[in-house]
C-alpha atoms as a PDB file:
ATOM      1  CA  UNK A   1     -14.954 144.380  43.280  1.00  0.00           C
ATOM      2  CA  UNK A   2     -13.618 143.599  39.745  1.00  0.00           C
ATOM      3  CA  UNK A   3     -14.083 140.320  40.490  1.00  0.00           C
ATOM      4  CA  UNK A   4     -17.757 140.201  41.454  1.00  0.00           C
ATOM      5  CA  UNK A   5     -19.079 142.254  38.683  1.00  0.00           C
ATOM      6  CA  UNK A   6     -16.723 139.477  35.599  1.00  0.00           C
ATOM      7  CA  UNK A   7     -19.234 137.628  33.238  1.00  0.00           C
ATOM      8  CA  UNK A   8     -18.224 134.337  35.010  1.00  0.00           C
ATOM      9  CA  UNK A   9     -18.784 135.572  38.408  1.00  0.00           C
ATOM     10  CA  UNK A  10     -22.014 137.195  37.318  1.00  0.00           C
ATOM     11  CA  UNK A  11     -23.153 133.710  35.335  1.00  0.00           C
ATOM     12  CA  UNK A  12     -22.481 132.245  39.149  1.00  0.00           C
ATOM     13  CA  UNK A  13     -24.300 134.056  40.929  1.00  0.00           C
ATOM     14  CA  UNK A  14     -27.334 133.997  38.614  1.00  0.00           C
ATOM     15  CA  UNK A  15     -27.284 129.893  38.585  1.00  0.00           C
ATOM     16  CA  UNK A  16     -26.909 129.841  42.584  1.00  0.00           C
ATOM     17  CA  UNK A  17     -29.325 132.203  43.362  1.00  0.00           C
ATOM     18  CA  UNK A  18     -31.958 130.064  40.902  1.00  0.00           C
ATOM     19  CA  UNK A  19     -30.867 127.048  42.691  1.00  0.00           C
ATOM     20  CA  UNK A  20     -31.219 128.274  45.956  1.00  0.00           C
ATOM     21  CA  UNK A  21     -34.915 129.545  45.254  1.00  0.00           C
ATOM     22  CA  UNK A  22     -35.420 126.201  43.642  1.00  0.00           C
ATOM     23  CA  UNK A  23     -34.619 124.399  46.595  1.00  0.00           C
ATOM     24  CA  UNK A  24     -36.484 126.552  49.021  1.00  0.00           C
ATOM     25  CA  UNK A  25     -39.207 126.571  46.483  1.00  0.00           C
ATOM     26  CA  UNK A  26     -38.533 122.271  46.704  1.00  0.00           C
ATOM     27  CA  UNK A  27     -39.201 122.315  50.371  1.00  0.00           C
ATOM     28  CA  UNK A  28     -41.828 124.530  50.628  1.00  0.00           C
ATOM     29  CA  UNK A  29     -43.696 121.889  48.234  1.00  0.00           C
ATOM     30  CA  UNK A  30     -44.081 123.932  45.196  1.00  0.00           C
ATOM     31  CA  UNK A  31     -43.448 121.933  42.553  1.00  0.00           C
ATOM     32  CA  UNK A  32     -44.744 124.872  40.148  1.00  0.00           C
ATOM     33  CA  UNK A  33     -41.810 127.402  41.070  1.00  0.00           C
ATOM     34  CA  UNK A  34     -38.867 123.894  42.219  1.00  0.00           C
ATOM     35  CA  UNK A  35     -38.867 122.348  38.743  1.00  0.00           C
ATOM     36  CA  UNK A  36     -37.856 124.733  36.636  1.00  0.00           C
ATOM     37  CA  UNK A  37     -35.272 126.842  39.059  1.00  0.00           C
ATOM     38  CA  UNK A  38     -33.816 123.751  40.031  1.00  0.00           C
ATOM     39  CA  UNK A  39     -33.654 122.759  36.541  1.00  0.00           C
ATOM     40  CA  UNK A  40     -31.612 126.004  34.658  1.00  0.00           C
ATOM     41  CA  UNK A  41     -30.141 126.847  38.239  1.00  0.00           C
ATOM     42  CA  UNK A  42     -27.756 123.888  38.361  1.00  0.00           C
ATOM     43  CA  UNK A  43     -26.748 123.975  34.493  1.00  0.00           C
ATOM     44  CA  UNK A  44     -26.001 127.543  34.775  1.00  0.00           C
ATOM     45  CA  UNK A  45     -24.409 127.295  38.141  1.00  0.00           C
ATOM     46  CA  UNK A  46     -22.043 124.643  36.791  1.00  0.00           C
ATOM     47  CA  UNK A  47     -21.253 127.121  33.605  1.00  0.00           C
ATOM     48  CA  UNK A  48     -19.973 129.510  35.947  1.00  0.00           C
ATOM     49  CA  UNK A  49     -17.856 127.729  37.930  1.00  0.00           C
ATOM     50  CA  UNK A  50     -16.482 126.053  34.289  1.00  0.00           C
ATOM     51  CA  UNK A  51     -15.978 130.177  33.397  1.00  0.00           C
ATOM     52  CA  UNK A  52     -14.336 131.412  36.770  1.00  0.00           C
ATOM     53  CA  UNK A  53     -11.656 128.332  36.643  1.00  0.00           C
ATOM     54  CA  UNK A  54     -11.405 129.765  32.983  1.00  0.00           C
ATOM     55  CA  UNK A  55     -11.186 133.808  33.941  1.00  0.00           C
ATOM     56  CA  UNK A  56      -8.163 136.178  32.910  1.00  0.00           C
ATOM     57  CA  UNK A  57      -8.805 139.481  33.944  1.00  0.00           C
ATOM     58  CA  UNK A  58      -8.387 142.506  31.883  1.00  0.00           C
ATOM     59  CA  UNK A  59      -4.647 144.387  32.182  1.00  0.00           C
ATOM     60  CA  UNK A  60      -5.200 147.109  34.983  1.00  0.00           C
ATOM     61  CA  UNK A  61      -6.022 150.356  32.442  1.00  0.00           C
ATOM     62  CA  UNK A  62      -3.495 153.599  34.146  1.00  0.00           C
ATOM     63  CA  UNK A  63      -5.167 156.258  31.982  1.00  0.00           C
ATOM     64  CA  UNK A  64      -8.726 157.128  32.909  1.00  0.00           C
ATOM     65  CA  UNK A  65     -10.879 156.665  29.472  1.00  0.00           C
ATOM     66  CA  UNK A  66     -12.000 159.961  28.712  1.00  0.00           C
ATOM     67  CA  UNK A  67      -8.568 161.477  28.996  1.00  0.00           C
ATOM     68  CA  UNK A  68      -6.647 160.661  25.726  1.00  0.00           C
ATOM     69  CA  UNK A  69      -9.924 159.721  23.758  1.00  0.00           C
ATOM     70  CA  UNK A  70      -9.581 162.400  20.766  1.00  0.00           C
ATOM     71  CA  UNK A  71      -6.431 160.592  19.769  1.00  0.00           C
ATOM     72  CA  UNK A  72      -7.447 157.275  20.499  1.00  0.00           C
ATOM     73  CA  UNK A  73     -10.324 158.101  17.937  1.00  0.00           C
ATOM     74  CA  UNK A  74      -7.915 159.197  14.837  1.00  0.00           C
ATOM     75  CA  UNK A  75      -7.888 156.871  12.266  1.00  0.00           C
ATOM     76  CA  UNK A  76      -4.089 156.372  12.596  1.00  0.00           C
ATOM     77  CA  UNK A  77      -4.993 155.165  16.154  1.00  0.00           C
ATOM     78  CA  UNK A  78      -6.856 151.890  14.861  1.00  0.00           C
ATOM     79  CA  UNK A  79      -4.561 149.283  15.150  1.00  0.00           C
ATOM     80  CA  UNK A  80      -3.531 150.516  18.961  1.00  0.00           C
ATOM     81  CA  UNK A  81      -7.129 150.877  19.906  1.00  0.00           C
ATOM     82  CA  UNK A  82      -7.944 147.461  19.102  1.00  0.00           C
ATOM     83  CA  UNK A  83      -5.018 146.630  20.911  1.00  0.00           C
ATOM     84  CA  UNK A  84      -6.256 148.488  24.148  1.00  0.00           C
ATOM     85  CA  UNK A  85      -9.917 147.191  23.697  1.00  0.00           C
ATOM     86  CA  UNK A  86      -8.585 143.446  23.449  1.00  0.00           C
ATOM     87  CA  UNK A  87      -6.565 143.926  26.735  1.00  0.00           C
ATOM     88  CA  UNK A  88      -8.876 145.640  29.055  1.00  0.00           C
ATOM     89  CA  UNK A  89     -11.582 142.860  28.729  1.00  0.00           C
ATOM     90  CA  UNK A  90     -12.688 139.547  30.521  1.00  0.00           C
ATOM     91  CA  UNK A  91     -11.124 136.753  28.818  1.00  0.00           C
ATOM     92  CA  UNK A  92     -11.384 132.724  28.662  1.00  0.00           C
ATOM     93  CA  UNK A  93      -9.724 129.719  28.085  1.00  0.00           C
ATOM     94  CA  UNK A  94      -5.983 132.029  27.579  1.00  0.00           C
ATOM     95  CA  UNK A  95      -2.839 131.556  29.802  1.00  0.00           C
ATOM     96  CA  UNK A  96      -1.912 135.380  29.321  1.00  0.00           C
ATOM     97  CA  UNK A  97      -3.353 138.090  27.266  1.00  0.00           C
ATOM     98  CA  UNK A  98      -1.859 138.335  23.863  1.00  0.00           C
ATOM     99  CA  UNK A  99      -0.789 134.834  23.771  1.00  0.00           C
ATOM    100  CA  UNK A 100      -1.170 134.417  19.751  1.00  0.00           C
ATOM    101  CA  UNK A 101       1.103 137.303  19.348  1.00  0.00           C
ATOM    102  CA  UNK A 102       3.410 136.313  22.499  1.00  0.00           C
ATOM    103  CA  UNK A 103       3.954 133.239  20.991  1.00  0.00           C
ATOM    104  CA  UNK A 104       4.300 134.345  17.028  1.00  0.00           C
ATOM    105  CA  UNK A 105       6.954 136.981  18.595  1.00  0.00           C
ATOM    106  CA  UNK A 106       8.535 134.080  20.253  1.00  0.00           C
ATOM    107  CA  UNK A 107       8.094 135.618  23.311  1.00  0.00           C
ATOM    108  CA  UNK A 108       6.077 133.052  25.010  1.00  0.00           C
ATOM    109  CA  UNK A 109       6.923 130.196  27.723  1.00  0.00           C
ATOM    110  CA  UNK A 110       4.467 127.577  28.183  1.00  0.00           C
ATOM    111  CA  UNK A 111       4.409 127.369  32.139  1.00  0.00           C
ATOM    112  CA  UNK A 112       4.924 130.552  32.613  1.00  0.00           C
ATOM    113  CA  UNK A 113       4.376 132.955  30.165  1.00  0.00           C
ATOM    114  CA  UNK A 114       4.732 136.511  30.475  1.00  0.00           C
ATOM    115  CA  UNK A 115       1.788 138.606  31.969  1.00  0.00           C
ATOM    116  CA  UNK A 116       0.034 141.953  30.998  1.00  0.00           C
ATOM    117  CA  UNK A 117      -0.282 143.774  34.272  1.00  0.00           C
ATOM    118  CA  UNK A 118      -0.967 147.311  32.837  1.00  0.00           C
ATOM    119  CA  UNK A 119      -1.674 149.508  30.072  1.00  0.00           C
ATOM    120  CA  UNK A 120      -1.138 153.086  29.968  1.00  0.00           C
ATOM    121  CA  UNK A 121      -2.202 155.786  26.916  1.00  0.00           C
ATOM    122  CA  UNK A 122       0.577 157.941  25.699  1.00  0.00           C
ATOM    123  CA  UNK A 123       0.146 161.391  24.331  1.00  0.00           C
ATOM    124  CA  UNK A 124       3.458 161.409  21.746  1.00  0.00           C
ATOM    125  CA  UNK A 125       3.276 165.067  20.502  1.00  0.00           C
ATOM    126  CA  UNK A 126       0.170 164.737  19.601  1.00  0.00           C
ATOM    127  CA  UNK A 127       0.032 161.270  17.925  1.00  0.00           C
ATOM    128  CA  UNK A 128      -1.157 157.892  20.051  1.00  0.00           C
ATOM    129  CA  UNK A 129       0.856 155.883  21.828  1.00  0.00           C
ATOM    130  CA  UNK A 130       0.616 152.482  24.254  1.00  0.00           C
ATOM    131  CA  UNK A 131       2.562 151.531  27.415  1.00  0.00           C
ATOM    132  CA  UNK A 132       2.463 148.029  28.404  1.00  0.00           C
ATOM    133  CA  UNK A 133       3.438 146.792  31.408  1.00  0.00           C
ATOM    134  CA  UNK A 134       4.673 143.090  31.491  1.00  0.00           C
ATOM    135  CA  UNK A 135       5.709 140.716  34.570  1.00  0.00           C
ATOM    136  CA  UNK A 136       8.302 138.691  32.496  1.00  0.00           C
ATOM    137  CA  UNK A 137       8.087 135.343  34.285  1.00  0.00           C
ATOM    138  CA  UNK A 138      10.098 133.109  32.458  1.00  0.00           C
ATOM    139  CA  UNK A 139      10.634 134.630  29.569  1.00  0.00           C
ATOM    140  CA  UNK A 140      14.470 136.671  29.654  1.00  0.00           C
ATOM    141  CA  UNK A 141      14.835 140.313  29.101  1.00  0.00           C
ATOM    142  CA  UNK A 142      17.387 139.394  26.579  1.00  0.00           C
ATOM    143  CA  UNK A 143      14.933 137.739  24.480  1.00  0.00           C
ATOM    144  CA  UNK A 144      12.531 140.945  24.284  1.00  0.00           C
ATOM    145  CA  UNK A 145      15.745 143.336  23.236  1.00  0.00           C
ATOM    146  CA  UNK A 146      16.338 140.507  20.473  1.00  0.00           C
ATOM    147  CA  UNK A 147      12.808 141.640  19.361  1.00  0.00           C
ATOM    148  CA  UNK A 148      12.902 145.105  19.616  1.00  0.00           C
ATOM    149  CA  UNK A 149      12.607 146.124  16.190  1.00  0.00           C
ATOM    150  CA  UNK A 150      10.500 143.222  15.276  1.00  0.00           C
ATOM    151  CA  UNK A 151       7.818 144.175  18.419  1.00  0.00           C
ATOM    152  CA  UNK A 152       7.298 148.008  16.846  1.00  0.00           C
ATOM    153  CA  UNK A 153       6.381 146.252  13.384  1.00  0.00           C
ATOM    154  CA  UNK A 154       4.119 143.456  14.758  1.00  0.00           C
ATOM    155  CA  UNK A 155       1.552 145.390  16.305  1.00  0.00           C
ATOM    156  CA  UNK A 156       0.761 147.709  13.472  1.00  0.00           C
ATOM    157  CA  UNK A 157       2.212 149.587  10.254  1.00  0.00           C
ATOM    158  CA  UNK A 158       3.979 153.144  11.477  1.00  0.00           C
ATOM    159  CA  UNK A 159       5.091 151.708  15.105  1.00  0.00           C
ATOM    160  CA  UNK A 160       8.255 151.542  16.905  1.00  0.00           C
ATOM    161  CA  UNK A 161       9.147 149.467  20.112  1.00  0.00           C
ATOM    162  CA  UNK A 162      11.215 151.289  22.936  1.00  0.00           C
ATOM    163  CA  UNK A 163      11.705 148.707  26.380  1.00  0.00           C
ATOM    164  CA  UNK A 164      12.573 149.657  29.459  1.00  0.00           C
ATOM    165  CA  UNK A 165      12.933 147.934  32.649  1.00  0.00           C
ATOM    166  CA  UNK A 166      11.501 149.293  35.937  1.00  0.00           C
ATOM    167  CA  UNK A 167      12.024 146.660  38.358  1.00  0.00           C
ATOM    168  CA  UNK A 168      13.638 143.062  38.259  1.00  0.00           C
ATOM    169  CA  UNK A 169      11.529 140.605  36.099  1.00  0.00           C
ATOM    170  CA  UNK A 170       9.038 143.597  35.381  1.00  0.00           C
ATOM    171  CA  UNK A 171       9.186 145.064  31.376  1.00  0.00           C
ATOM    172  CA  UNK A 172       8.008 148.594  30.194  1.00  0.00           C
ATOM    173  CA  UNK A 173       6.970 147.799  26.303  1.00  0.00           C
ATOM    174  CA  UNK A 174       5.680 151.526  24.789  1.00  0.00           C
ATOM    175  CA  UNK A 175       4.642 151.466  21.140  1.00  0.00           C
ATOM    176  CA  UNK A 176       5.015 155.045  19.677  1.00  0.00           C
ATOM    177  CA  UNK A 177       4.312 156.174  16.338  1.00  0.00           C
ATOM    178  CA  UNK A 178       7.847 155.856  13.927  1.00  0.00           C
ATOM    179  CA  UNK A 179       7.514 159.599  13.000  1.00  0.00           C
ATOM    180  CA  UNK A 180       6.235 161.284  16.254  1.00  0.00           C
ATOM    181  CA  UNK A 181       8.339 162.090  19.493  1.00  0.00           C
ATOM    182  CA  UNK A 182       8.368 160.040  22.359  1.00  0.00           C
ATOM    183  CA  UNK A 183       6.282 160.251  25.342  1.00  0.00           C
ATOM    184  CA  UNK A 184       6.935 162.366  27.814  1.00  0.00           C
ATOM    185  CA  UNK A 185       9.505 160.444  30.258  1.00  0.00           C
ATOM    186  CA  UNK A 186      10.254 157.718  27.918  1.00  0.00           C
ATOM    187  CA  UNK A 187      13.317 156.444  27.466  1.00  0.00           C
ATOM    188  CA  UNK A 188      14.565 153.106  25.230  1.00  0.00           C
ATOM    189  CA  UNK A 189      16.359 150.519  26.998  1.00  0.00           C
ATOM    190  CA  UNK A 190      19.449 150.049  24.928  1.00  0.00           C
ATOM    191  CA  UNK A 191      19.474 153.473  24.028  1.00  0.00           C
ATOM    192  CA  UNK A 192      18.090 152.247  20.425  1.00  0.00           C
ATOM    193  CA  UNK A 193      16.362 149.680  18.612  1.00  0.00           C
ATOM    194  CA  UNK A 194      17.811 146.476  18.113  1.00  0.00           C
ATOM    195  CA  UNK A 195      19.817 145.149  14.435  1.00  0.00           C
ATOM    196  CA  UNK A 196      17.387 144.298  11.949  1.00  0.00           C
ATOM    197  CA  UNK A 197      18.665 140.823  12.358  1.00  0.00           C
ATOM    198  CA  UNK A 198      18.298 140.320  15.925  1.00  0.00           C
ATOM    199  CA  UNK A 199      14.659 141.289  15.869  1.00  0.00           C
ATOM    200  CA  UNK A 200      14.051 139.183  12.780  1.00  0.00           C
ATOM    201  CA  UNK A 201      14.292 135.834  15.209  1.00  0.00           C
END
């Protein structure tokens, strides 16, 4: 159903329905209603075909929105809320979401880069918190615990990194806030974050 209702699938459906009246309308002999279906129809048919061969799907969003919204709306929350709202949205012409920051992390592999599955809010004793859920295709665990420390700081000022790994080739990434407890279950990796130097690669 997700599908159906993306901005490429809906630009689709739009130009074949046009084109389909158009060519009824073209048979019928009525030149009046052919011409100009037939003529945005096919342009905006063909624009969302170009989109759909295009279409990344937003990261599958665990925590219903209304649940964790007064601390998604503190101020302190900003950086993480962008974060959320740039995940859970139709996008184009990207590999993976996050692939600028993937690949400034140096987290990134061209053929198969890693891939946001889900996101999930965190309630940290009363301060915000993410949970990201990552396939890591062919990028190695080892890499990611290299990064650690490096992860917590990238995304915004006042944010550690824990990792944990669920299943084989699948990565838990939660960013907390530095000063607030963890989430409820949570539970770092390596039992730590990783040498300054490490994460600095």
């Amino acid at each position: 159903m997700q599908s159906l209702t993306s901005p490429g699938s809906l630009v689709t459906i739009a130009g074949a329905v046009l084109t389909v009246i158009g060519s009824i309308a073209y048979l019928g002999d009525n030149a009046n209603l052919s011409l100009p279906t037939i003529f945005y129809g096919i342009p905006i048919l063909l624009g969302g075909l170009a989109l759909k061969s295009s279409e990344l799907p937003p990261a599958r969003r665990l925590t219903p929105p209304v649940t964790l919204r007064t601390l998604r709306e503190q101020s302190s929350s900003e950086p993480l809320r962008k974060l959320l709202a740039d995940v859970t949205r139709w996008r184009y012409g990207q590999k993976a979401h996050l692939e600028s920051s993937l690949e400034a992390l140096k987290l990134w592999d061209e053929d198969q880069p890693p891939r946001l599955e889900t996101i999930e809010e965190l309630d940290c004793n009363g301060a915000y918190g993410l949970r990201l859920g990552f396939a890591t295709e062919a990028v190695p665990l080892e890499r990611w615990q290299e990064r650690q420390e490096r992860l917590g700081r990238f995304f915004g000022p006042g944010l550690r990194a824990e990792l944990r790994c669920d299943a084989p080739g699948h990565l838990l990434l939660s960013l907390l806030p530095a000063t607030g407890g963890a989430a409820s279950g949570e539970k770092a990796l390596d039992g730590g974050t990783a040498p300054a130097d490490a994460a600095s690669g």
